[in-house]
Protein backbone atom coordinates (compact mmCIF):
# COMPACT_ATOMS: atom_id res chain seq x y z
CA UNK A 1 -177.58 186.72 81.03
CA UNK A 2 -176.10 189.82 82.84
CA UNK A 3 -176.14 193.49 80.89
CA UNK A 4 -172.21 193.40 80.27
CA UNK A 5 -171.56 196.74 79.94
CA UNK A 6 -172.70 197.89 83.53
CA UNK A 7 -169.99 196.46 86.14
CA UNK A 8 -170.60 197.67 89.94
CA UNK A 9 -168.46 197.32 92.92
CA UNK A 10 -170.37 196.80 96.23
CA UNK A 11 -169.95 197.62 99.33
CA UNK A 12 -171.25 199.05 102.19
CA UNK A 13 -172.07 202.90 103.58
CA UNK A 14 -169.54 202.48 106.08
CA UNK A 15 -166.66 201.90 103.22
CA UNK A 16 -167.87 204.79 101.28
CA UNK A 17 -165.98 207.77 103.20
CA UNK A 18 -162.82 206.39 103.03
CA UNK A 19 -162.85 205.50 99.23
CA UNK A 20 -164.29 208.90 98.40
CA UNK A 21 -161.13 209.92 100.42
CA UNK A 22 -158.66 208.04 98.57
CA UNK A 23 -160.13 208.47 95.41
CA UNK A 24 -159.82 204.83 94.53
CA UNK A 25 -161.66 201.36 95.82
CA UNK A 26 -159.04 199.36 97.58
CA UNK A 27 -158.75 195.28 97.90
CA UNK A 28 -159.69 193.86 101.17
CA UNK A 29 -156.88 191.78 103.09
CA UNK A 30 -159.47 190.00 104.86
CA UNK A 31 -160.44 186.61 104.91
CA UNK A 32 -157.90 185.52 102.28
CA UNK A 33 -154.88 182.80 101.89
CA UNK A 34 -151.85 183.57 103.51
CA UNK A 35 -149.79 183.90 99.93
CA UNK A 36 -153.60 184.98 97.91
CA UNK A 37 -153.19 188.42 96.37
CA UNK A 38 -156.12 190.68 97.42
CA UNK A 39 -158.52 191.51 94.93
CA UNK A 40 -161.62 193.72 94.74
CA UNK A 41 -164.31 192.02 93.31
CA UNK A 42 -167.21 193.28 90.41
CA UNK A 43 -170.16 192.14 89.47
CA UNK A 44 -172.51 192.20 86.50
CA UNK A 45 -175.35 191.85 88.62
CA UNK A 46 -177.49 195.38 88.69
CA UNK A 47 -179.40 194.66 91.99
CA UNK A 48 -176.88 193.54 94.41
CA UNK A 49 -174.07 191.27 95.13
CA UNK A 50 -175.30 188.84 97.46
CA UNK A 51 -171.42 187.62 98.83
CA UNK A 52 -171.29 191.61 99.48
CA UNK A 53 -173.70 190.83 102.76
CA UNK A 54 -171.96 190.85 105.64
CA UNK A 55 -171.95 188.80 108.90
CA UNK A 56 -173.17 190.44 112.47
CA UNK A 57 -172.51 188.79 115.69
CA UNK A 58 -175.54 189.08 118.24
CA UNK A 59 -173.80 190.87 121.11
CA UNK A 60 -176.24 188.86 123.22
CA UNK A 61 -175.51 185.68 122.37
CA UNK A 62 -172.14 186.00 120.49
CA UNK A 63 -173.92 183.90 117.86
CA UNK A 64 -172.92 184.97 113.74
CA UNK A 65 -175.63 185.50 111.63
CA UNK A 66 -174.89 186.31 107.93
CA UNK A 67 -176.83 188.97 106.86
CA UNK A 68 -179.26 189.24 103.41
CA UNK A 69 -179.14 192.17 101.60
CA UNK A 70 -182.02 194.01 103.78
CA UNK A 71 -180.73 193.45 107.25
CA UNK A 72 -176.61 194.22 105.40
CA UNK A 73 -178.93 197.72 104.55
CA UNK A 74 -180.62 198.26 108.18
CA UNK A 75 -177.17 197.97 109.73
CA UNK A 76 -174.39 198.97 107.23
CA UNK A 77 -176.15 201.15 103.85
CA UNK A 78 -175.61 199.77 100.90
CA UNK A 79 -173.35 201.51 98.10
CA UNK A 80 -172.41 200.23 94.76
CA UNK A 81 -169.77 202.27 92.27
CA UNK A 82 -170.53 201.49 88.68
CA UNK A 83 -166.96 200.95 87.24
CA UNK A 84 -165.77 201.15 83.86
CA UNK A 85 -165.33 197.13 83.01
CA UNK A 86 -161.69 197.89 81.83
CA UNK A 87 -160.88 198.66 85.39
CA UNK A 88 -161.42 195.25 86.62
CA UNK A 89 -160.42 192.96 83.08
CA UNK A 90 -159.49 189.36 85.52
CA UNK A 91 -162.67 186.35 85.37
CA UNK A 92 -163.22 184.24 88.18
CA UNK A 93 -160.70 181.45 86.25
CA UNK A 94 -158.23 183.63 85.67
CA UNK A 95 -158.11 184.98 89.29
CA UNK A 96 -157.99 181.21 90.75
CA UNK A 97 -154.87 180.96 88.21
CA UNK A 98 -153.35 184.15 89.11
CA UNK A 99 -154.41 184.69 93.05
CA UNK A 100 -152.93 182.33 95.18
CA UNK A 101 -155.58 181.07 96.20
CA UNK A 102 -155.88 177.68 97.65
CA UNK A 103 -157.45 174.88 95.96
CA UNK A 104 -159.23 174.43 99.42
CA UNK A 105 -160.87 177.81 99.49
CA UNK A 106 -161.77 177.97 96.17
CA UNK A 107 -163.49 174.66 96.39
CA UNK A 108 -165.17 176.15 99.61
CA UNK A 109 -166.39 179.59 97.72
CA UNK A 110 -167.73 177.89 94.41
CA UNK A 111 -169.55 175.67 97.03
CA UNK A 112 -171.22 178.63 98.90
CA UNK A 113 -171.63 180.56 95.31
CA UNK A 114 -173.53 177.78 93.49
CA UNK A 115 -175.71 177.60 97.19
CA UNK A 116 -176.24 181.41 96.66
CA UNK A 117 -177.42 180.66 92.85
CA UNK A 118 -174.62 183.10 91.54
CA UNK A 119 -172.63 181.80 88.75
CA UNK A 120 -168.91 183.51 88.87
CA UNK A 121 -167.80 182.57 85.59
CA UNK A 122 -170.52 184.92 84.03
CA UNK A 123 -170.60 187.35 86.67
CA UNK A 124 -167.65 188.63 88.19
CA UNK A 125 -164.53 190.40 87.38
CA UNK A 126 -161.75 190.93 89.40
CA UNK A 127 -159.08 193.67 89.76
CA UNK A 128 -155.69 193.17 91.33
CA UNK A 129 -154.95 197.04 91.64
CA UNK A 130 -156.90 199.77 93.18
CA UNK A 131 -160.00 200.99 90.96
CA UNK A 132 -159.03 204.79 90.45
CA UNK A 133 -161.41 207.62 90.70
CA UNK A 134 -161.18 208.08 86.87
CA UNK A 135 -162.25 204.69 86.10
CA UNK A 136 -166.32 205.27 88.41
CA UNK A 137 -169.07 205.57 86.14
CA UNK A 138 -171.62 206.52 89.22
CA UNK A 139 -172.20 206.23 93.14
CA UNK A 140 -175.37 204.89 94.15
CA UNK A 141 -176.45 204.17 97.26
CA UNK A 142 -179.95 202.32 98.42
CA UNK A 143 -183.19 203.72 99.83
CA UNK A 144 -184.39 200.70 100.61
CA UNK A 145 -186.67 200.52 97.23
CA UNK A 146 -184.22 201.63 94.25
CA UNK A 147 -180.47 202.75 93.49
CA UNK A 148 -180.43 206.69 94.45
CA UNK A 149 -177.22 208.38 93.03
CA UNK A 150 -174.89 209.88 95.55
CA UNK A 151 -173.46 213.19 95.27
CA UNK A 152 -170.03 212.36 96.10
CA UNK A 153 -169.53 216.13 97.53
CA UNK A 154 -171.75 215.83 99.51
CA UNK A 155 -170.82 215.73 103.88
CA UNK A 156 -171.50 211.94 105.05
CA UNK A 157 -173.82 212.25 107.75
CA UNK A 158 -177.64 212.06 108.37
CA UNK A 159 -177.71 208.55 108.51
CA UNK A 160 -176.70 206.28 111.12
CA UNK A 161 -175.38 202.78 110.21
CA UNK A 162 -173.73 199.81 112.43
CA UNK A 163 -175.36 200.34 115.60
C-alpha cells in the first residue's frame, strides 16, 4: 500500500520552466478523446510514475521506442512536485465517470496499466483544474540515484536535456 499522504506530480525537466513560470501545473491536451476533459494526473507512488516515461523516435530509423524511467532521465530530467492531495481530490473511477473518456481508451489504458503492474484505483488522483503554486509541497528533481530538491529560484541551465 502507497504512503497516502505524499501525492507527486511527474514530469519531466523540460516541463519544469514553464510551470515555475505560471505558477501552476497545467493538464496536457495530448493524446486524449476528442470530447475527454484534460486532466493532470498524481500519483502515490514515491519513486516514479512509470506512464510519466515518454516515447523517443530514433531519428535514424523513425522507429518509437517508449522510454523507462532511466533513458526518460538521460534525455528529458526527471521532476516530480509533491502536491497537497486536496489539490487533485478525483480517483481513477471517478475520472472515467466524469472525463469523457471513451470506453475504448479506457479499456486500452487499464490494459497497458495492469501490463505496467500499477494499480490506478489505489494510486492515482486526478485534477481537472490547474494545480496552483500554493497547493506544492516540494520540487524535486533526479540525480540519477535519489530525489534532490530544487530551488525553484534558481536559473534553469547547466544541464542539457532532449538532445
Amino acid at each position: 500500500m502507497r504512503n497516502r499522504n505524499r501525492l507527486f506530480h511527474y514530469t519531466t525537466r523540460n516541463a519544469l520552466s514553464s510551470i515555475l513560470q505560471d505558477g501552476s501545473i497545467k493538464a496536457s491536451t495530448a493524446l486524449i478523446d476528442p470530447n475527454e476533459r484534460p486532466a493532470i494526473w498524481c500519483s502515490y507512488n514515491p519513486i516514479w510514475e512509470k506512464t510519466a516515461n515518454k516515447n523517443w523516435v530514433d531519428p535514424k530509423t523513425n522507429k518509437l521506442h517508449l522510454l523507462n524511467k532511466q533513458q526518460t532521465h538521460e534525455r528529458y530530467g526527471l521532476v516530480r512536485f509533491e502536491v497537497s492531495p486536496s489539490s487533485a481530490p478525483y480517483t481513477w473511477s471517478e475520472f472515467r465517470h466524469m472525463s469523457g473518456i471513451s470506453r475504448r481508451t479506457f479499456r486500452l489504458l487499464k490494459k497497458v496499466n495492469h501490463r505496467l503492474g500499477i494499480n490506478e484505483d489505489s494510486e492515482w488522483r486526478i485534477s481537472f483544474k490547474p494545480i496552483q503554486r500554493d497547493s506544492w509541497l516540494s520540487i524535486e528533481v533526479w540525480d540519477g540515484n535519489e530525489w534532490q530538491l530544487h530551488d525553484d529560484t534558481i536559473e534553469e541551465g547547466g544541464v542539457a536535456y532532449g538532445t
